[in-house]
C-alpha atoms as a PDB file:
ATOM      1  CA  UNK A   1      -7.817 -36.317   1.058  1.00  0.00           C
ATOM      2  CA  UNK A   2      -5.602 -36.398  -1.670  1.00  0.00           C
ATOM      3  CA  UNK A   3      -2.398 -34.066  -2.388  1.00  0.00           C
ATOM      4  CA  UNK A   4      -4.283 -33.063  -5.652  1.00  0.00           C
ATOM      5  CA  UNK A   5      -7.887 -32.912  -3.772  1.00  0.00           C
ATOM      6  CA  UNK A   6      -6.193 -30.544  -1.446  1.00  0.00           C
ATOM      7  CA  UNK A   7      -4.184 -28.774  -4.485  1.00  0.00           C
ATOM      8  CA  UNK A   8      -7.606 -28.327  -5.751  1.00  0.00           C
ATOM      9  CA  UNK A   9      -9.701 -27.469  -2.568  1.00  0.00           C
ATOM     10  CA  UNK A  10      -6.983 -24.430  -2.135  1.00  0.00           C
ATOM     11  CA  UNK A  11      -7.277 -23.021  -5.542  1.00  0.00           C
ATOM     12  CA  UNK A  12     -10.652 -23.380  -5.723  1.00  0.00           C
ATOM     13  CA  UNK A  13     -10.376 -20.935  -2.028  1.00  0.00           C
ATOM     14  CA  UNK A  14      -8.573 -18.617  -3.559  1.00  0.00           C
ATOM     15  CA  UNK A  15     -10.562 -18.389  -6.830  1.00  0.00           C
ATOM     16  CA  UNK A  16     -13.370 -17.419  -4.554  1.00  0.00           C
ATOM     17  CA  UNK A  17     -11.095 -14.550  -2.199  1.00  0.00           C
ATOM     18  CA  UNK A  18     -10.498 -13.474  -5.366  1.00  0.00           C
ATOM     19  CA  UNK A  19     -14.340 -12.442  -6.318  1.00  0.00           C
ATOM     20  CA  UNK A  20     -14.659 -11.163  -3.025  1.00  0.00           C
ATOM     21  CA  UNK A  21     -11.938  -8.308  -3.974  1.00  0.00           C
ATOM     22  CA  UNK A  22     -14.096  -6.985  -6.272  1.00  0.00           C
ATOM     23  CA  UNK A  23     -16.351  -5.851  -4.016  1.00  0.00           C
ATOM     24  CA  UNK A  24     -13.351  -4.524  -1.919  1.00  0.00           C
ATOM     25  CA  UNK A  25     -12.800  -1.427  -4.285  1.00  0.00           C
ATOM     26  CA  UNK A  26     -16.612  -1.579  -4.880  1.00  0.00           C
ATOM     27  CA  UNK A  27     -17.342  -0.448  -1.149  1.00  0.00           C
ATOM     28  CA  UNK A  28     -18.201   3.067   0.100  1.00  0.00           C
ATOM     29  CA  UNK A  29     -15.941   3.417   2.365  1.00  0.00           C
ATOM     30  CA  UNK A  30     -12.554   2.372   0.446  1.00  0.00           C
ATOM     31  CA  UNK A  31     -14.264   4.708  -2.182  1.00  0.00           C
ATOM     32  CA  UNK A  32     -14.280   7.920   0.212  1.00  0.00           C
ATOM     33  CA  UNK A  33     -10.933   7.515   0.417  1.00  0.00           C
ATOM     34  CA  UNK A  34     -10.354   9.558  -2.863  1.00  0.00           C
ATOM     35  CA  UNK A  35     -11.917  12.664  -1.391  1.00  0.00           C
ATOM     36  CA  UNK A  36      -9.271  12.866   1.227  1.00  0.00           C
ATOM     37  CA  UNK A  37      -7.019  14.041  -1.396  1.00  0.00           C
ATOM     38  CA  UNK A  38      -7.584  17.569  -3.024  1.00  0.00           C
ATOM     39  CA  UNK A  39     -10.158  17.833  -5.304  1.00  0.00           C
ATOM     40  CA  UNK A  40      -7.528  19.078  -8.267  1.00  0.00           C
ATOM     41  CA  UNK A  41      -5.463  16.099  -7.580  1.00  0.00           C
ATOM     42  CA  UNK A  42      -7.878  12.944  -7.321  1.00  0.00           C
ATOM     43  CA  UNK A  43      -7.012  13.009 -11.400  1.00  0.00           C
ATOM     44  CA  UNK A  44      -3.588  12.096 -10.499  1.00  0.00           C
ATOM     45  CA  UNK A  45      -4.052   9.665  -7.812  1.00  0.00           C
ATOM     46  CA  UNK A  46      -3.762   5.787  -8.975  1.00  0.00           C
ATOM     47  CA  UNK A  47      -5.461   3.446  -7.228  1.00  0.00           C
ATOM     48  CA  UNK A  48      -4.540  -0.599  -7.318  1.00  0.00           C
ATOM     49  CA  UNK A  49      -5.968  -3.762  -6.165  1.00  0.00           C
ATOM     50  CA  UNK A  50      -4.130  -6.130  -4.900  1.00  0.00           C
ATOM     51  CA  UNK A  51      -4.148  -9.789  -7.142  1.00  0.00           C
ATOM     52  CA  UNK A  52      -2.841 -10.984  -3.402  1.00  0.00           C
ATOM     53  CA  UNK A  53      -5.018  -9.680  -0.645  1.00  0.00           C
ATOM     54  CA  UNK A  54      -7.597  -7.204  -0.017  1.00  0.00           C
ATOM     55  CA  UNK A  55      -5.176  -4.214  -0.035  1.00  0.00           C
ATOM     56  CA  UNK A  56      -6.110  -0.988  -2.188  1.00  0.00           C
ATOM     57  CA  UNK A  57      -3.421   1.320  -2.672  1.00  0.00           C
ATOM     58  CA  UNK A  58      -3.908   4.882  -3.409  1.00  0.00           C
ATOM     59  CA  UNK A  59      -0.801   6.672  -5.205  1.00  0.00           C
ATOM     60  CA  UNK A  60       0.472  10.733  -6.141  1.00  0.00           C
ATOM     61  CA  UNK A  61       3.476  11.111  -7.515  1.00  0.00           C
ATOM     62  CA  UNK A  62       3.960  15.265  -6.860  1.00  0.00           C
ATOM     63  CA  UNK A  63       7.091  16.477  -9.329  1.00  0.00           C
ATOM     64  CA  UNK A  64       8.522  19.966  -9.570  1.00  0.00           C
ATOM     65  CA  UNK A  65       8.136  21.233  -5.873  1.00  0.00           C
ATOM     66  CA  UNK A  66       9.722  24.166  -5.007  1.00  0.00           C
ATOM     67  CA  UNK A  67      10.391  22.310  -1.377  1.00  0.00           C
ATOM     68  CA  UNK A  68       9.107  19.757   0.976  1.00  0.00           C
ATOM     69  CA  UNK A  69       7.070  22.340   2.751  1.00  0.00           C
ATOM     70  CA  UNK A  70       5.323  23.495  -0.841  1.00  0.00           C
ATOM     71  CA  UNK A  71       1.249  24.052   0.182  1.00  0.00           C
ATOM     72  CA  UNK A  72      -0.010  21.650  -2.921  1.00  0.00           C
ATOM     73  CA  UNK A  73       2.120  18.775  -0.952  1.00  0.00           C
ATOM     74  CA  UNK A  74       0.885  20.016   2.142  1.00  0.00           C
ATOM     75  CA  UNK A  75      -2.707  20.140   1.044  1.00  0.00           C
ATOM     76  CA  UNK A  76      -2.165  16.450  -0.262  1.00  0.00           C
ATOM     77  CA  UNK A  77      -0.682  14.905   3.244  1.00  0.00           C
ATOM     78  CA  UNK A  78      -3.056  17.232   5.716  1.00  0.00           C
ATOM     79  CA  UNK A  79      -6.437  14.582   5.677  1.00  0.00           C
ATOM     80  CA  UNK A  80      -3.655  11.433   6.776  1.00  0.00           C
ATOM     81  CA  UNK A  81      -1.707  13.480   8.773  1.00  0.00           C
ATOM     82  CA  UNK A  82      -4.087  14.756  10.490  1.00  0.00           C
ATOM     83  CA  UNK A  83      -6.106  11.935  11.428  1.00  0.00           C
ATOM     84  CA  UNK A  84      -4.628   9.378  14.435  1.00  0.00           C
ATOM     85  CA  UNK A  85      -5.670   6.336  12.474  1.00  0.00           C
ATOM     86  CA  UNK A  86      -3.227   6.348   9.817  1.00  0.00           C
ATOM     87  CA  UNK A  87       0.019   4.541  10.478  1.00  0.00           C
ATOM     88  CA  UNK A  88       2.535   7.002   9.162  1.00  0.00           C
ATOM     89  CA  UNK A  89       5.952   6.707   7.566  1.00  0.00           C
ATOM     90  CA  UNK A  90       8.303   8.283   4.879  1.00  0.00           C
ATOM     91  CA  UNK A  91      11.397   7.543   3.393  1.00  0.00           C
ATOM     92  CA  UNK A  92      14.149  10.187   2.182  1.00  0.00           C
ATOM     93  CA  UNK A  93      15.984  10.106  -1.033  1.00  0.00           C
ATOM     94  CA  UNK A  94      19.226  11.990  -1.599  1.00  0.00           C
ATOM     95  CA  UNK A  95      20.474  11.006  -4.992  1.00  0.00           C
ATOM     96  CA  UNK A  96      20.215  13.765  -8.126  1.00  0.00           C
ATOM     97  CA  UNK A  97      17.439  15.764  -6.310  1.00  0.00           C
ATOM     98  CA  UNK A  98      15.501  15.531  -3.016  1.00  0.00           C
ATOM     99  CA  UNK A  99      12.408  13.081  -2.960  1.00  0.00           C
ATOM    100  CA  UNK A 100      10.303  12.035  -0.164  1.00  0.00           C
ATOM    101  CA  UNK A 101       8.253   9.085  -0.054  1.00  0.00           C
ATOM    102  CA  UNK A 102       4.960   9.190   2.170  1.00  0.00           C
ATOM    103  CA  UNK A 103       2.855   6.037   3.316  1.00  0.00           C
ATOM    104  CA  UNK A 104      -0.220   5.796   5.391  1.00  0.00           C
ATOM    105  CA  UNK A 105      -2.005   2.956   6.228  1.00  0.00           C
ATOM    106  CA  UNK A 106      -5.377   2.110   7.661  1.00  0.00           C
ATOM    107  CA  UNK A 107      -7.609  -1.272   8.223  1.00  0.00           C
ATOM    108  CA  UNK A 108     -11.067  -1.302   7.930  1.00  0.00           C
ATOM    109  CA  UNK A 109     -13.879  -3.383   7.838  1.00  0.00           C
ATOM    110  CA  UNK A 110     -16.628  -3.555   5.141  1.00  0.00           C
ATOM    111  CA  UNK A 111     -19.744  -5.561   5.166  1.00  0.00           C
ATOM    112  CA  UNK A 112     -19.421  -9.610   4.087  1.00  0.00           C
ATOM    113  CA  UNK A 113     -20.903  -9.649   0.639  1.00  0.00           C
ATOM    114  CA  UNK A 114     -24.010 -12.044   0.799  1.00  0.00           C
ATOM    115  CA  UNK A 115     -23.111 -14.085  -2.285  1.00  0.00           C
ATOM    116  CA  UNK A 116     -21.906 -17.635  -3.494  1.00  0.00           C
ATOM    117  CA  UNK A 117     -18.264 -16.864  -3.146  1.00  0.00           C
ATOM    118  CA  UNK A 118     -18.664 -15.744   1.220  1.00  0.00           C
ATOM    119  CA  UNK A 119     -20.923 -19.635   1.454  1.00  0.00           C
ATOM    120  CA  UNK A 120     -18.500 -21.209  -0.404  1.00  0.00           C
ATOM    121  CA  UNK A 121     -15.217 -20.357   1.985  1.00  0.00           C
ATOM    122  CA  UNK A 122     -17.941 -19.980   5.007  1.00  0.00           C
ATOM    123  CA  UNK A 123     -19.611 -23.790   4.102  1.00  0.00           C
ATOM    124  CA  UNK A 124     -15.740 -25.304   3.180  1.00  0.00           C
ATOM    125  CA  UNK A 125     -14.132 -23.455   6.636  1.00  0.00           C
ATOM    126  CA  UNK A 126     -11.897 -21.541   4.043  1.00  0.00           C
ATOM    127  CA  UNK A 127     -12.497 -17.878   6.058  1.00  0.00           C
ATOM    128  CA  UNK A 128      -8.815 -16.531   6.578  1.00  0.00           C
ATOM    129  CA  UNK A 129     -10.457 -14.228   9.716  1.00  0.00           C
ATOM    130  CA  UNK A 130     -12.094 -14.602  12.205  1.00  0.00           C
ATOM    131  CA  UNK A 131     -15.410 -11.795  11.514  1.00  0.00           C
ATOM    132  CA  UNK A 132     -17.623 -13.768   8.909  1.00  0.00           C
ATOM    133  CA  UNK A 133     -19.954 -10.831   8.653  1.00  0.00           C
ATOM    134  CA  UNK A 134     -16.887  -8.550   7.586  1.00  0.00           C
ATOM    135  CA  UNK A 135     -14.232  -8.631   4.657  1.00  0.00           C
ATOM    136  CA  UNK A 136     -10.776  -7.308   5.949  1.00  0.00           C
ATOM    137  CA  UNK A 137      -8.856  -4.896   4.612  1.00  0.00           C
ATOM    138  CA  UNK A 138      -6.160  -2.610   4.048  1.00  0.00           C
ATOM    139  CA  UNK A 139      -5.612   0.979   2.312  1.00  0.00           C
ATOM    140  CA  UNK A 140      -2.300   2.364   1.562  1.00  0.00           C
ATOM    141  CA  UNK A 141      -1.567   5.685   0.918  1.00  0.00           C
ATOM    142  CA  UNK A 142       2.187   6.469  -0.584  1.00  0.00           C
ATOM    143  CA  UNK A 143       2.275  10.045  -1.888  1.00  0.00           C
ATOM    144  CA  UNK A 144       5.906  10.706  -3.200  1.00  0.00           C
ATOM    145  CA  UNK A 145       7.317  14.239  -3.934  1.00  0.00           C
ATOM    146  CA  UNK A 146      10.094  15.239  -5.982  1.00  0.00           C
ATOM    147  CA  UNK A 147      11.775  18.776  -5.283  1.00  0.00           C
ATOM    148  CA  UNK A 148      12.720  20.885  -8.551  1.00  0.00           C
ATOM    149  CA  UNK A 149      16.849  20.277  -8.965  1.00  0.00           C
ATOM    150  CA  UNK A 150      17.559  23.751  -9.107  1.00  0.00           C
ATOM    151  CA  UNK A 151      15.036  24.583  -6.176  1.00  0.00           C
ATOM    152  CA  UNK A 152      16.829  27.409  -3.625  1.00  0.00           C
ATOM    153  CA  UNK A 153      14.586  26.138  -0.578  1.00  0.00           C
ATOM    154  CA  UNK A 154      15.832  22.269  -0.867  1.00  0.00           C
ATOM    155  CA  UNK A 155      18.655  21.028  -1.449  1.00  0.00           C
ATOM    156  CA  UNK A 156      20.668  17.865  -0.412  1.00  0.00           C
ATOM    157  CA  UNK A 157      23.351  18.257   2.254  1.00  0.00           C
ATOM    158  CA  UNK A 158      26.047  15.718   3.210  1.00  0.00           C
ATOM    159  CA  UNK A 159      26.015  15.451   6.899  1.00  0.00           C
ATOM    160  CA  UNK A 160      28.249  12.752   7.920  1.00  0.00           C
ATOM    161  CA  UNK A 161      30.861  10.405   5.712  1.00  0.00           C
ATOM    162  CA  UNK A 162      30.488   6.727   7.031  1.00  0.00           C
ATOM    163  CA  UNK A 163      33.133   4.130   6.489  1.00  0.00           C
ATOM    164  CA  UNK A 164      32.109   0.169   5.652  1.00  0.00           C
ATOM    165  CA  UNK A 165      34.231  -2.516   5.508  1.00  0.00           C
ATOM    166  CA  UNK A 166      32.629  -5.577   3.918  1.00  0.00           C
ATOM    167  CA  UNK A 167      33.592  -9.250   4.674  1.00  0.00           C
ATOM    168  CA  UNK A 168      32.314 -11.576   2.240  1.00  0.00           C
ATOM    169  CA  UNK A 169      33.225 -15.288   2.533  1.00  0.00           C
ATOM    170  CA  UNK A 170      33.449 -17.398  -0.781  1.00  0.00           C
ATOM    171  CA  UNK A 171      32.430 -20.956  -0.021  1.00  0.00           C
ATOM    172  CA  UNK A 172      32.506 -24.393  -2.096  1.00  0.00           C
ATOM    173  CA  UNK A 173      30.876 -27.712  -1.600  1.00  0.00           C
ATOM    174  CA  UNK A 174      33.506 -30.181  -1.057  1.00  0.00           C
ATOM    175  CA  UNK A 175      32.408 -33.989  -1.206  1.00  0.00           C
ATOM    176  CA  UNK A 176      34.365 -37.282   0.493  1.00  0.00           C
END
């Protein structure tokens, strides 16, 4: 084969992965995801496909909190919190005002489509899993809150004063 068969053979692959997202956001259960967040907030979440890989991310961005332990935030976080098969994480933020990033993320499994694009990488051995009656993928939640500036219950607190000393070389190319 060819560099350019090859070339071709790949794109061709990916072209076809490709169609097969569609019916990634298209599938019941990615779409339940949405009603794990309050009703009054699903008009605020953003959801994303990935151009990449079968990854859907879900996104609230929650401003003007009067602290990290405001109810609305704690509504938002309770379903992925509260449920063992989320793989949890945050991130802090002590700049101008407090801000705390949340991600959760969860694999699933939805149904193989039945259609030309699932022969095509099943017929050319172009499956990137081993399941061919499944389609792989992966939600992410990331639910960021910002506390008000001037909030009295949150505030940002220096803790500790850390000293780094930096040693950078500077390097040339020297030729005989």
């Amino acid at each position: 084969m060819s560099y350019f068969t090859n070339a071709r053979q790949h794109a061709i692959a990916n072209a076809h992965r490709a169609a097969l997202r569609i019916r990634v956001v298209e599938a019941p259960q990615v779409q339940a995801i949405l009603s794990l967040f309050p009703r009054n907030m699903r008009k605020d979440v953003r959801i994303d496909a990935s151009d990449y890989s079968n990854t859907v991310t879900f996104s609230l961005y929650m401003r003007d909190l009067d602290s990290l332990k405001d109810k609305r935030l704690m509504r938002a976080l309770d379903a992925f919190v509260s449920d063992p098969d989320w793989i949890t994480s945050s991130t802090d933020y002590t700049y101008d005002t407090p801000n705390r990033d949340y991600r959760f993320n969860k694999k699933l499994s939805i149904p193989m489509p039945a259609n030309a694009h699932a022969r095509w990488l099943e017929k050319n051995a172009y499956f990137w899993h081993e399941d061919k009656t499944t389609l792989p993928v992966e939600i992410h939640i990331f639910i960021s809150a910002y506390v008000k500036a001037d909030s009295d219950s949150c505030r940002i607190e220096v803790v500790d004063r850390v000293e780094k000393v930096v040693i950078e070389e500077v390097k040339r190319i020297v030729c005989a």
